[in-house]
PDB file of N, CA and C in Angstrom:
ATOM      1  N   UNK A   1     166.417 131.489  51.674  1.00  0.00           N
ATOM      2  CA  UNK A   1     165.264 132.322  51.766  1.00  0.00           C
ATOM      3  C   UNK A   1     164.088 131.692  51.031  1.00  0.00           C
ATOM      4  N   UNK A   2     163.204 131.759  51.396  1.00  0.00           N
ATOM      5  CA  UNK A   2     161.788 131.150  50.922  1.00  0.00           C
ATOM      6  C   UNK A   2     160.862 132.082  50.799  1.00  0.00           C
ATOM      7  N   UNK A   3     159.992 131.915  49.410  1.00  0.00           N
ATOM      8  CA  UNK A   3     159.726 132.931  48.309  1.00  0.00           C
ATOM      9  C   UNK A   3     157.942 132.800  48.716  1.00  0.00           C
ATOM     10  N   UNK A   4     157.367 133.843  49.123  1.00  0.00           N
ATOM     11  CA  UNK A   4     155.678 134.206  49.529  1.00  0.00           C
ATOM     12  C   UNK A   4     155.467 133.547  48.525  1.00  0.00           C
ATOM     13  N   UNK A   5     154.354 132.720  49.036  1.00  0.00           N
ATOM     14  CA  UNK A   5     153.261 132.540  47.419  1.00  0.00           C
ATOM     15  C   UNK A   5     152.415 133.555  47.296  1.00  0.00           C
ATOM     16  N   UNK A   6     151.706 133.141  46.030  1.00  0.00           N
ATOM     17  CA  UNK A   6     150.275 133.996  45.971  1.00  0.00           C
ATOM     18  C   UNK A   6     149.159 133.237  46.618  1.00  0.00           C
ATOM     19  N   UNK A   7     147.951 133.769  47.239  1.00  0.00           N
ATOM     20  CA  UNK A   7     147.417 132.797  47.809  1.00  0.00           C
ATOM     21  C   UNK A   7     146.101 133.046  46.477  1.00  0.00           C
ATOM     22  N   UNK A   8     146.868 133.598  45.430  1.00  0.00           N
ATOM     23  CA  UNK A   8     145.258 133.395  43.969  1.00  0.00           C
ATOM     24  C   UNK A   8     145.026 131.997  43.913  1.00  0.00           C
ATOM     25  N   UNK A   9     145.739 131.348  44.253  1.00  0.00           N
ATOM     26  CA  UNK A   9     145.763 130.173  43.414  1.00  0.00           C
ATOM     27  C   UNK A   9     144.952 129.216  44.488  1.00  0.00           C
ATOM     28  N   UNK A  10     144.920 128.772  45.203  1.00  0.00           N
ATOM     29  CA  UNK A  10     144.610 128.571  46.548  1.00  0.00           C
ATOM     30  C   UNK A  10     142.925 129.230  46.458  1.00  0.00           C
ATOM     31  N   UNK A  11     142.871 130.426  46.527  1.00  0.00           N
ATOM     32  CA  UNK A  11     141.178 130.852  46.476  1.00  0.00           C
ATOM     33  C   UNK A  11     140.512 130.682  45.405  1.00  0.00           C
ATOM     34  N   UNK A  12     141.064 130.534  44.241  1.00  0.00           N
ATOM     35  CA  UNK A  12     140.529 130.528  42.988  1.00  0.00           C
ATOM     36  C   UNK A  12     139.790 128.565  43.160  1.00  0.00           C
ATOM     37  N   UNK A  13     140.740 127.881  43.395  1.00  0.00           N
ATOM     38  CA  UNK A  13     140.687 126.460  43.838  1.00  0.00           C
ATOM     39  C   UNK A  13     139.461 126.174  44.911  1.00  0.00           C
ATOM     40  N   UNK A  14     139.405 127.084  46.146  1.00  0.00           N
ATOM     41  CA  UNK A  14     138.153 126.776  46.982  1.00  0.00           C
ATOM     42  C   UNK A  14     137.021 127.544  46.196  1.00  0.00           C
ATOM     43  N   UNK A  15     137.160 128.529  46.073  1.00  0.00           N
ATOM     44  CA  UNK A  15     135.959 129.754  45.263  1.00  0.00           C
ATOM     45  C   UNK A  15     135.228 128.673  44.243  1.00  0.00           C
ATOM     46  N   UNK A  16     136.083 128.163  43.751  1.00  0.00           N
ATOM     47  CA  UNK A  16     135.124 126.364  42.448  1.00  0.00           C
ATOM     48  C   UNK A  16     134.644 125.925  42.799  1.00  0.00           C
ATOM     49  N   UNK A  17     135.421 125.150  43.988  1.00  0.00           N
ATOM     50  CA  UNK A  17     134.955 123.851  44.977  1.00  0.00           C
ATOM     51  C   UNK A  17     133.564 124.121  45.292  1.00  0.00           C
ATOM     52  N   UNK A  18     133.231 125.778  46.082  1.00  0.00           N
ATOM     53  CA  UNK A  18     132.216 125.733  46.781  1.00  0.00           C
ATOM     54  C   UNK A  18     131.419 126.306  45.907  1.00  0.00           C
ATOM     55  N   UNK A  19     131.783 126.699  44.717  1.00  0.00           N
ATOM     56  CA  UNK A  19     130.342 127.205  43.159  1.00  0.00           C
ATOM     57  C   UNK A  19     129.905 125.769  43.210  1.00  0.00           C
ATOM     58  N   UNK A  20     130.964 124.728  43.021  1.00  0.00           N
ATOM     59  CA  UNK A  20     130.705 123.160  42.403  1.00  0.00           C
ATOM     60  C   UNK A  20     129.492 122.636  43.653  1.00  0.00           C
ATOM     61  N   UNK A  21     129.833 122.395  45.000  1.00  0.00           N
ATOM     62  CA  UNK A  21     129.219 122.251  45.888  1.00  0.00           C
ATOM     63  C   UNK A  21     127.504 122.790  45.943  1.00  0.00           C
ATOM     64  N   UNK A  22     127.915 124.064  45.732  1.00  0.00           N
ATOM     65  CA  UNK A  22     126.458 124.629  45.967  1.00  0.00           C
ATOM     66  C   UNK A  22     125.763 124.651  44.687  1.00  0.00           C
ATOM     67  N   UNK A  23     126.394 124.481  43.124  1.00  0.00           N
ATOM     68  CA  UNK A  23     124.989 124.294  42.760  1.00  0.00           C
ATOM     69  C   UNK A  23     125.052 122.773  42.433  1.00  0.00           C
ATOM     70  N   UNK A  24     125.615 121.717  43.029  1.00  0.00           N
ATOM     71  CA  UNK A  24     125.186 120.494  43.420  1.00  0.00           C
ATOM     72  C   UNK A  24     124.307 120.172  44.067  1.00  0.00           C
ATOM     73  N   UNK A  25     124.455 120.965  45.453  1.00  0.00           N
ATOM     74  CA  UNK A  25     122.978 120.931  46.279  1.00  0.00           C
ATOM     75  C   UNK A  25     121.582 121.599  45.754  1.00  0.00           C
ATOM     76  N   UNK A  26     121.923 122.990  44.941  1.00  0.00           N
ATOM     77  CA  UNK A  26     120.763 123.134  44.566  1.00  0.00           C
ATOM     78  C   UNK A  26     120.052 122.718  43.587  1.00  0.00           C
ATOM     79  N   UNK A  27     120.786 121.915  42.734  1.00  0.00           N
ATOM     80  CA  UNK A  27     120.291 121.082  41.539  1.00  0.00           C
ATOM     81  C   UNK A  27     119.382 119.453  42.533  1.00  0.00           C
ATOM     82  N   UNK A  28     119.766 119.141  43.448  1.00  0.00           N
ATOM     83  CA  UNK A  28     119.309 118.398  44.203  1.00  0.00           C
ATOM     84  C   UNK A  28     118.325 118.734  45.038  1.00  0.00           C
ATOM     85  N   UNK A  29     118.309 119.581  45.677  1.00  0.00           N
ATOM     86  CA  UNK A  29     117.043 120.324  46.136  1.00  0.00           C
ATOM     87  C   UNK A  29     116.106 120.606  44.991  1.00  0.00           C
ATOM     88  N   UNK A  30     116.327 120.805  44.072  1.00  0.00           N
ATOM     89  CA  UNK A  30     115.022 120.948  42.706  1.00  0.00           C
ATOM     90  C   UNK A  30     114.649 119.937  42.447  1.00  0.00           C
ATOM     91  N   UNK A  31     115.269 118.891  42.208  1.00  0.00           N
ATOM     92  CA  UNK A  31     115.209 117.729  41.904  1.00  0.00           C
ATOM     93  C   UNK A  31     114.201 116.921  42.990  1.00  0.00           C
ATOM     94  N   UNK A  32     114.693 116.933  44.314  1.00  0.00           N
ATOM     95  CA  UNK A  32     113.443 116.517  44.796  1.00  0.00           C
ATOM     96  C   UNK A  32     112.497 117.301  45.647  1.00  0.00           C
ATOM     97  N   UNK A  33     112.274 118.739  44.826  1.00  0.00           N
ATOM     98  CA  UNK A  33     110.988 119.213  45.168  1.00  0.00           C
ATOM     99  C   UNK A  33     110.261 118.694  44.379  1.00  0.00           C
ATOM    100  N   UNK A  34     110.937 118.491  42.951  1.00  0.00           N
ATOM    101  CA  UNK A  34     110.092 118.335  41.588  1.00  0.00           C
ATOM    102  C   UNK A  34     109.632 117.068  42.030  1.00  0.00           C
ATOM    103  N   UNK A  35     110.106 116.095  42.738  1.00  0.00           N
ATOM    104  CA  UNK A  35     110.036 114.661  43.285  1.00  0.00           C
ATOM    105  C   UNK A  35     107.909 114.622  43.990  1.00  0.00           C
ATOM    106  N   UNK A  36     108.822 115.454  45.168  1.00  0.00           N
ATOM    107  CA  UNK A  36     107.749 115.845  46.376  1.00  0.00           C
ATOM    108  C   UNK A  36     106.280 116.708  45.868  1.00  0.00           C
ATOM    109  N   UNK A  37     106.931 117.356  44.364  1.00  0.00           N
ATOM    110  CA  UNK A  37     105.802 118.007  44.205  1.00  0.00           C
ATOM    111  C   UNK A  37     104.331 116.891  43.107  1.00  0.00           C
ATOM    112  N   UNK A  38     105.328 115.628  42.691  1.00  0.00           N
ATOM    113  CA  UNK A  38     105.005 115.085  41.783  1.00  0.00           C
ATOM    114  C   UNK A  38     103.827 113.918  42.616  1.00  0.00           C
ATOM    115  N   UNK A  39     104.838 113.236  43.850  1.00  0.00           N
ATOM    116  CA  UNK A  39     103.806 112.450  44.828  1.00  0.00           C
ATOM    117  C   UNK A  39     102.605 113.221  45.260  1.00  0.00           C
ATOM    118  N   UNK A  40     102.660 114.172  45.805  1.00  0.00           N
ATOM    119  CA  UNK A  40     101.326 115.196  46.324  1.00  0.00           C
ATOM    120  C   UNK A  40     100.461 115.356  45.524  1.00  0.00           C
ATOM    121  N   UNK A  41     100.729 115.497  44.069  1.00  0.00           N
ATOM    122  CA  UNK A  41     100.001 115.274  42.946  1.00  0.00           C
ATOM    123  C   UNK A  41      99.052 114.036  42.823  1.00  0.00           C
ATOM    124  N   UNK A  42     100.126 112.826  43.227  1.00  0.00           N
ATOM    125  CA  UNK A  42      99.227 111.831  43.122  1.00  0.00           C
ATOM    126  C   UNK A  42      98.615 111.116  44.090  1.00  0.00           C
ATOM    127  N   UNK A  43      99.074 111.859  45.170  1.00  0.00           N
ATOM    128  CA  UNK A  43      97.803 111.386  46.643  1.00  0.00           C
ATOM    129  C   UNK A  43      96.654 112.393  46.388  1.00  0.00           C
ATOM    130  N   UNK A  44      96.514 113.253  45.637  1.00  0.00           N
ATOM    131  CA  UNK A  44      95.584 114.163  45.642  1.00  0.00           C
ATOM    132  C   UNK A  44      93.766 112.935  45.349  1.00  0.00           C
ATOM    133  N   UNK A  45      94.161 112.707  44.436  1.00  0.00           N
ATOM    134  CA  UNK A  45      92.977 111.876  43.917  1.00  0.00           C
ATOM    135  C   UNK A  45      92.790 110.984  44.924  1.00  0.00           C
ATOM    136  N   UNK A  46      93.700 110.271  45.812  1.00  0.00           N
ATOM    137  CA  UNK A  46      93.579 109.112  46.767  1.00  0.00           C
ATOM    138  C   UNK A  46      92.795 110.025  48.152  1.00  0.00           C
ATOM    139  N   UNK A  47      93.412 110.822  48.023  1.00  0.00           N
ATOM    140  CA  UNK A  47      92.796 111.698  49.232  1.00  0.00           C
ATOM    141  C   UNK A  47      90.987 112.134  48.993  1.00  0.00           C
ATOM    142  N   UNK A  48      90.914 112.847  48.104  1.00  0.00           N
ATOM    143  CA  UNK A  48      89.480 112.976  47.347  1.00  0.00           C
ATOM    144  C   UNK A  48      88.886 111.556  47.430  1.00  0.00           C
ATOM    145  N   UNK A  49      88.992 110.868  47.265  1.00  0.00           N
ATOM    146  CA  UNK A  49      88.402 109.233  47.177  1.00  0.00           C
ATOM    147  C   UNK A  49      87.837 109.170  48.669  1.00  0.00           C
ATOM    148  N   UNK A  50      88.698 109.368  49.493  1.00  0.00           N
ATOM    149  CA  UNK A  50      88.705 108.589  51.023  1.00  0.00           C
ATOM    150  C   UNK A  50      88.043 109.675  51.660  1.00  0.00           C
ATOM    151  N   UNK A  51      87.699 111.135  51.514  1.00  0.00           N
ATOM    152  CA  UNK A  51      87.003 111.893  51.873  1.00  0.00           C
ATOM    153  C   UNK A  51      85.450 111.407  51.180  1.00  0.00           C
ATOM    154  N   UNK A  52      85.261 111.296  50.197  1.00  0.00           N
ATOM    155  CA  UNK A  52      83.891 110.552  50.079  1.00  0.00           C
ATOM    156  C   UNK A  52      83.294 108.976  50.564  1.00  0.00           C
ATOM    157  N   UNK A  53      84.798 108.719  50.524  1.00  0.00           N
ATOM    158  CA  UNK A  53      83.849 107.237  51.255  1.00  0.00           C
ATOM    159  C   UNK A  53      83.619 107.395  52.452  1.00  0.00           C
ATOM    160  N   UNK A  54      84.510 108.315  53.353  1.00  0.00           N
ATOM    161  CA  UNK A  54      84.387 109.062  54.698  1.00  0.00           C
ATOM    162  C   UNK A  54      82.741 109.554  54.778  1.00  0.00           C
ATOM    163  N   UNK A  55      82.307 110.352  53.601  1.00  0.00           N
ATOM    164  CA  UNK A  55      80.939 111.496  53.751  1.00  0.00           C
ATOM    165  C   UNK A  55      80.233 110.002  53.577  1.00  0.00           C
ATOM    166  N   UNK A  56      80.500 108.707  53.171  1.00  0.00           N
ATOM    167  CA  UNK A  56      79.094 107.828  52.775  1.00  0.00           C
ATOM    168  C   UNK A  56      79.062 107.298  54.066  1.00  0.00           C
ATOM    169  N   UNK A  57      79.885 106.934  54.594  1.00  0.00           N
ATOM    170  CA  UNK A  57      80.288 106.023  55.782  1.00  0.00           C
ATOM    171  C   UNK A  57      79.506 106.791  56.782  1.00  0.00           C
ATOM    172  N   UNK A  58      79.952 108.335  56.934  1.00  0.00           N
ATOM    173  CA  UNK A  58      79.197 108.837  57.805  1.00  0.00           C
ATOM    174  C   UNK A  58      77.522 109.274  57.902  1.00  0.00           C
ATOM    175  N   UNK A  59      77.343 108.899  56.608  1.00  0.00           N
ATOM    176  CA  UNK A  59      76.097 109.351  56.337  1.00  0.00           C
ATOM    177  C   UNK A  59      75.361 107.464  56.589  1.00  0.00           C
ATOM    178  N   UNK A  60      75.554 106.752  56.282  1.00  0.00           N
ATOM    179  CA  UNK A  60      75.658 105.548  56.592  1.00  0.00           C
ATOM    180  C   UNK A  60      75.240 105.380  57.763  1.00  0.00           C
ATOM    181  N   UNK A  61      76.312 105.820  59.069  1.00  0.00           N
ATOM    182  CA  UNK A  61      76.381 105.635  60.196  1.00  0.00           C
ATOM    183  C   UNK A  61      75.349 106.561  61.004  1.00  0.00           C
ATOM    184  N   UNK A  62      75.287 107.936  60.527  1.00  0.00           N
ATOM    185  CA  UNK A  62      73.852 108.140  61.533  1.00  0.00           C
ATOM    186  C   UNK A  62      72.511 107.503  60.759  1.00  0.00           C
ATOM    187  N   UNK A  63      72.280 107.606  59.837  1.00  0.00           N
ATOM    188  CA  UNK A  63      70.918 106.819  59.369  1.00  0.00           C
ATOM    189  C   UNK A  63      70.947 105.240  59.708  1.00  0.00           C
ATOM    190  N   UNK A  64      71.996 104.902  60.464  1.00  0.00           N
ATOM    191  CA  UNK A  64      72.123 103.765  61.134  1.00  0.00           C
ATOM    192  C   UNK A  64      71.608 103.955  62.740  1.00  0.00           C
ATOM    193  N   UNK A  65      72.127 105.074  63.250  1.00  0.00           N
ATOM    194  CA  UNK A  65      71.873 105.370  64.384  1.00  0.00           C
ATOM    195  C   UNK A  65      70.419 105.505  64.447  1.00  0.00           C
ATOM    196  N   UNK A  66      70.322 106.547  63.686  1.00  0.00           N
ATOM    197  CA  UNK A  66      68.587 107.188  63.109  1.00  0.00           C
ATOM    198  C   UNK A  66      67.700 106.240  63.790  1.00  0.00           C
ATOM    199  N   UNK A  67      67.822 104.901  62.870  1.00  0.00           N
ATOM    200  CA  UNK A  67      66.638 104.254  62.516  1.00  0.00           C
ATOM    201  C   UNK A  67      66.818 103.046  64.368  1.00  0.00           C
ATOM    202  N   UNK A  68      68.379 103.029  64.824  1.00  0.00           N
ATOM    203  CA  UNK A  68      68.296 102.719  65.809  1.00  0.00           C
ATOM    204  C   UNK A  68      67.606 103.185  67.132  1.00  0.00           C
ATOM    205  N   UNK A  69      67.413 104.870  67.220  1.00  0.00           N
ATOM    206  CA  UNK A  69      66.982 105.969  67.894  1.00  0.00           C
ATOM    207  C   UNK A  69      65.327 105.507  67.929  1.00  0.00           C
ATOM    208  N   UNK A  70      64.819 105.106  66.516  1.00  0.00           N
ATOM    209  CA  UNK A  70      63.574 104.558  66.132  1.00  0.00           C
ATOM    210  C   UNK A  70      63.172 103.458  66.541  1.00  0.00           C
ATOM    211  N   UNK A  71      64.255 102.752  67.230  1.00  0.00           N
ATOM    212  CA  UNK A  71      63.780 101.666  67.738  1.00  0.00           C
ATOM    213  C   UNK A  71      63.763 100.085  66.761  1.00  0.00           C
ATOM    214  N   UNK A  72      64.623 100.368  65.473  1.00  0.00           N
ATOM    215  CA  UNK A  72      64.743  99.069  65.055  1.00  0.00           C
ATOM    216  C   UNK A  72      65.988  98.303  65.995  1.00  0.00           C
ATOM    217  N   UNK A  73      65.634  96.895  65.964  1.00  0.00           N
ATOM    218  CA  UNK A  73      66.003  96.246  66.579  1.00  0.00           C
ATOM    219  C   UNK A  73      67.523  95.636  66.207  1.00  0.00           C
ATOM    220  N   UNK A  74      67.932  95.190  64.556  1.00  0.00           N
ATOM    221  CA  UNK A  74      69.003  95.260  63.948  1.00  0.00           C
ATOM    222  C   UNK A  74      69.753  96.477  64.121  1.00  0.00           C
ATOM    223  N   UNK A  75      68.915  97.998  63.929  1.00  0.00           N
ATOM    224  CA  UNK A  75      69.962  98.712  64.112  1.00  0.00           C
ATOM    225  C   UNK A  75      70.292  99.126  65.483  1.00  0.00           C
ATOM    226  N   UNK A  76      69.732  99.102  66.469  1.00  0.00           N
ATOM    227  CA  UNK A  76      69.796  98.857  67.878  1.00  0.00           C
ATOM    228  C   UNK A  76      70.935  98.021  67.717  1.00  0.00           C
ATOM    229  N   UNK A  77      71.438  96.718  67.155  1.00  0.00           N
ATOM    230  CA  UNK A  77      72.765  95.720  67.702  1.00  0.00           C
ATOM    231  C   UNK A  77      73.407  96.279  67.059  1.00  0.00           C
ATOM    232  N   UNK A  78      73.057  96.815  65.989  1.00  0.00           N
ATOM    233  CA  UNK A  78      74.634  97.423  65.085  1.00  0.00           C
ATOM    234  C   UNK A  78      74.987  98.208  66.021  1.00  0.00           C
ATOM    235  N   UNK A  79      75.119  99.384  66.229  1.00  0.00           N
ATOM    236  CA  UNK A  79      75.065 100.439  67.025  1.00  0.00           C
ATOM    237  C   UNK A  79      75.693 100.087  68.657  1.00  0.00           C
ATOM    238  N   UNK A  80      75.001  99.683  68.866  1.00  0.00           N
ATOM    239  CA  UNK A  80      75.864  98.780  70.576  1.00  0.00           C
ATOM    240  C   UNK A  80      77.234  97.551  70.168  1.00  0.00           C
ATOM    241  N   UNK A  81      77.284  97.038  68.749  1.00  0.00           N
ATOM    242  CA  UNK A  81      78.358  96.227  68.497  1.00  0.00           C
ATOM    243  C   UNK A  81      79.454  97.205  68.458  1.00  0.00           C
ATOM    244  N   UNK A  82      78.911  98.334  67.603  1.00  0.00           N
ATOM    245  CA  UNK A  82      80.304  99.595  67.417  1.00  0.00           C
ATOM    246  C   UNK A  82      80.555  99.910  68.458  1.00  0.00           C
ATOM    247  N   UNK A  83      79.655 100.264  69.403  1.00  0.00           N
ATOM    248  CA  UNK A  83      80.041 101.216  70.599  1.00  0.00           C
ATOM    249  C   UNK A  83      80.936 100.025  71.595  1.00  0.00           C
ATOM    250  N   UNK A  84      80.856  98.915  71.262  1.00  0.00           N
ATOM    251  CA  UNK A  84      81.601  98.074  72.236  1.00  0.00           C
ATOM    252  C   UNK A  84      82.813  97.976  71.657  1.00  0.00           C
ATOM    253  N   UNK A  85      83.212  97.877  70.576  1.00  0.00           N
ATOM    254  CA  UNK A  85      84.553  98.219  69.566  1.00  0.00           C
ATOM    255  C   UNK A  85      85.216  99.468  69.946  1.00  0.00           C
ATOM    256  N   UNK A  86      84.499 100.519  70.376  1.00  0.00           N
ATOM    257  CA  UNK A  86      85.015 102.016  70.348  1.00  0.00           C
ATOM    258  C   UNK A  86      84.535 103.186  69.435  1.00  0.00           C
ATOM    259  N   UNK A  87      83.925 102.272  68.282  1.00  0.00           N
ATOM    260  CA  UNK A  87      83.160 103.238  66.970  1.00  0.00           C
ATOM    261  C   UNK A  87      82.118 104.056  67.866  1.00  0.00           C
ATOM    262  N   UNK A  88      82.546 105.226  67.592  1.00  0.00           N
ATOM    263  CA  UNK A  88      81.163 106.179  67.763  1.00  0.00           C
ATOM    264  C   UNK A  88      80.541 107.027  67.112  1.00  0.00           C
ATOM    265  N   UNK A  89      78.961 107.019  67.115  1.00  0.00           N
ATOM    266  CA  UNK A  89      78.647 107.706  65.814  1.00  0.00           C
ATOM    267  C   UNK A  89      77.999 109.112  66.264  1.00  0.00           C
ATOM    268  N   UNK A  90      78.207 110.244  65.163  1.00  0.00           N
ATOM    269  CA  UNK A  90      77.738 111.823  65.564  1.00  0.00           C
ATOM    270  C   UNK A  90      76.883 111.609  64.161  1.00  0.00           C
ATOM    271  N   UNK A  91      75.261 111.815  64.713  1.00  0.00           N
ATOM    272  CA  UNK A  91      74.404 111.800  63.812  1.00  0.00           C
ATOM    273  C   UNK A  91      74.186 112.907  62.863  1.00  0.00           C
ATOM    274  N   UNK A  92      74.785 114.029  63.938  1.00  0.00           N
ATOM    275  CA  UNK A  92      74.650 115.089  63.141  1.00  0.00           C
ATOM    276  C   UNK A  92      75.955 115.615  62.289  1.00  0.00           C
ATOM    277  N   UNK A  93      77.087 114.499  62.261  1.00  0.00           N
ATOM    278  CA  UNK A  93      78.428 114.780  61.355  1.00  0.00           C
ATOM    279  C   UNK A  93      77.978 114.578  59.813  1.00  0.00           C
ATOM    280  N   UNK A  94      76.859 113.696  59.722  1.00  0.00           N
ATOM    281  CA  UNK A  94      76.767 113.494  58.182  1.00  0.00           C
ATOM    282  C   UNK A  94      75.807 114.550  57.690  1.00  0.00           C
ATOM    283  N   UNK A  95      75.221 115.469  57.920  1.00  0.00           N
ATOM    284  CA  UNK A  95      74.602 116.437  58.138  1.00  0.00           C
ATOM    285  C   UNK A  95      75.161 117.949  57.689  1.00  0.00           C
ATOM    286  N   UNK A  96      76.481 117.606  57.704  1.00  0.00           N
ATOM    287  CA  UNK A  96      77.042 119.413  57.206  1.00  0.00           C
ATOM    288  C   UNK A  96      77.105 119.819  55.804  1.00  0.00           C
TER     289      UNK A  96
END
């Protein structure tokens, strides 16, 4: 005759496993939010940077157009060199 086990022993054993498991993952999930939250931090300033050289560039580029509209002759070739590249300029983007 063969004697029932208990199956405590058995659940007590997975019931660990999967405490151990899950706060493995969630110690890892913190870990690289704290990661993700730390890079975003430091594109912040890179981002701010490239939005102003963006506002000079564009401000640049219609007072380029501007003075082309006016009939200078340099900015007349600038202006047709971009547009043959694909650059196109909105005079009124540097403007908002």
């Amino acid at each position: 005759m063969t004697q029932a086990r208990s199956p405590a022993i058995p659940l007590a054993v997975l019931c660990t496993a999967l405490l151990v498991w899950f706060s493995f993952q969630t110690w890892r999930l913190a870990t690289e939010n704290t990661r993700l939250s730390a890079m975003l931090a430091n594109q912040q300033a890179l981002v701010q940077n490239s939005e102003k050289l963006r506002a000079s560039l564009d401000t640049l580029a219609s007072e380029t157009a501007k003075l082309a509209a006016e009939g200078n002759p340099n900015a007349r070739l600038l202006v047709d060199e971009l547009r043959k590249r694909g650059v196109t300029i909105n005079p009124s983007a540097a403007r908002k």
